[in-house]
Protein backbone atom coordinates (compact mmCIF):
# COMPACT_ATOMS: atom_id res chain seq x y z
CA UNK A 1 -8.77 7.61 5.83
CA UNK A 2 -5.41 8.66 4.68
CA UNK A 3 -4.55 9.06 1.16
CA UNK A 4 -1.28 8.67 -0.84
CA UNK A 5 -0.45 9.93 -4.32
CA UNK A 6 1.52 7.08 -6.06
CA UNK A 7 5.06 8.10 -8.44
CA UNK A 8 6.09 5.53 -11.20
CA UNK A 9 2.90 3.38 -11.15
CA UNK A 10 -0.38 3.54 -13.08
CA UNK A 11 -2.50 3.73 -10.29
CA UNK A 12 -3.15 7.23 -9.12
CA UNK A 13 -4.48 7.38 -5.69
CA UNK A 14 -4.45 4.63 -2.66
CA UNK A 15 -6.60 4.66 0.09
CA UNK A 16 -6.25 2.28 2.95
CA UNK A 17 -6.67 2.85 7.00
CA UNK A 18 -4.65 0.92 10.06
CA UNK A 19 -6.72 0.55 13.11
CA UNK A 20 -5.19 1.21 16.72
CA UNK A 21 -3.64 -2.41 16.29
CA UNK A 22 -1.80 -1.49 13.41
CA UNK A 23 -3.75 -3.73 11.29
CA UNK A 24 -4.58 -2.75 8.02
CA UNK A 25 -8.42 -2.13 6.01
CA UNK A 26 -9.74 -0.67 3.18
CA UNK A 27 -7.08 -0.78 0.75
CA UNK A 28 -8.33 0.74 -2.31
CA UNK A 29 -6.29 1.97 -5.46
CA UNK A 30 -7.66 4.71 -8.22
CA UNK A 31 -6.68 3.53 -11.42
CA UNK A 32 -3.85 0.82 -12.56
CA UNK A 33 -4.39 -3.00 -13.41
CA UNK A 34 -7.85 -3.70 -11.85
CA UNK A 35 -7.34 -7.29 -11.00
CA UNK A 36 -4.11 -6.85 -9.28
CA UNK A 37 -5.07 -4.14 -7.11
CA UNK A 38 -8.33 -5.59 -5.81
CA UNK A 39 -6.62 -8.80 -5.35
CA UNK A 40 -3.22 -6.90 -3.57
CA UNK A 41 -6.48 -5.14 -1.33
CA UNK A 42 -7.74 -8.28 -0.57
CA UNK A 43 -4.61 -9.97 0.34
CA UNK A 44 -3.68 -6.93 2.43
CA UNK A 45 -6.94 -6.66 4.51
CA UNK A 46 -6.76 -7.29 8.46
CA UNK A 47 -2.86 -8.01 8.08
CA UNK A 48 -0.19 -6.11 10.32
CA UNK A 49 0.91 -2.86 8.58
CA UNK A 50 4.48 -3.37 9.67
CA UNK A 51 4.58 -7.10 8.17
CA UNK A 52 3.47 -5.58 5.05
CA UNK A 53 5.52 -2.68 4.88
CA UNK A 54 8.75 -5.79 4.99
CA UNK A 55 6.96 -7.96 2.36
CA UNK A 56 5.94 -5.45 -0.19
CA UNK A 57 8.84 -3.11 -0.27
CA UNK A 58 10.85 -3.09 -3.17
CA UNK A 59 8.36 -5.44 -5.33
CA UNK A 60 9.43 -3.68 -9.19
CA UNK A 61 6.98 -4.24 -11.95
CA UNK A 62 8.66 -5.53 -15.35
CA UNK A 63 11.07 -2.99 -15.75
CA UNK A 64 9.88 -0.53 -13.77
CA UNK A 65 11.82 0.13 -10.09
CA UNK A 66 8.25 0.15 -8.22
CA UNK A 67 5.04 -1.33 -8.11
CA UNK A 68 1.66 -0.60 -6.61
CA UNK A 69 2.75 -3.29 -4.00
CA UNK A 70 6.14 -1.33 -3.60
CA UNK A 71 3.80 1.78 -3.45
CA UNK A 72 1.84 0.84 -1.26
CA UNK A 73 4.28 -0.39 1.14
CA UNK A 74 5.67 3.26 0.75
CA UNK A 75 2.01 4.72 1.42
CA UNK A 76 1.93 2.37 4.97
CA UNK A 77 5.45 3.41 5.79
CA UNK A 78 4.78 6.91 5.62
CA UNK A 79 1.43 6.70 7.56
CA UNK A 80 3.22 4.90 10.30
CA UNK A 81 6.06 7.03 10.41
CA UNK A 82 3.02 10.31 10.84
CA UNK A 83 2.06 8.21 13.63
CA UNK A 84 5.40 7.72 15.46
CA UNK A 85 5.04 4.23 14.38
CA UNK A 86 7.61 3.51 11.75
């Protein structure tokens, strides 16, 4: 299960996996605002990694330039781009 270190977000850890479809599972974040993580999880389970990469890139949080949906994104991204995916 890969694992990605978050920057500029108060969650401190996200672990997720994307199956050979490129689907994604598991999402789970250490840390940060509990309800919106479990719901982001939840809302990210068993979609495409590459449609969720698009729709959560760039997502800022008040005035911060990120978010753990922007962060997340990021996490996908770079597991895709490991894979030859991106």
């Amino acid at each position: 299960m890969p694992s990605f270190t978050p920057k500029g977000v108060c969650s401190t850890r996200i672990d997720f996996e994307i199956d050979d479809e490129g689907l994604v599972h598991n999402v789970s974040f250490t840390r940060g605002c509990a309800g919106n993580a479990a719901g982001l999880a939840r809302l990210a389970e068993g979609r495409p990694s590459a449609e969720l990469v698009e729709l959560l890139s760039g997502v800022p949080c008040g005035a911060k330039s990120t978010s753990c949906p922007d962060q997340l994104a990021e996490a996908l991204s770079q597991e895709l781009a490991s894979r030859g995916q991106s």
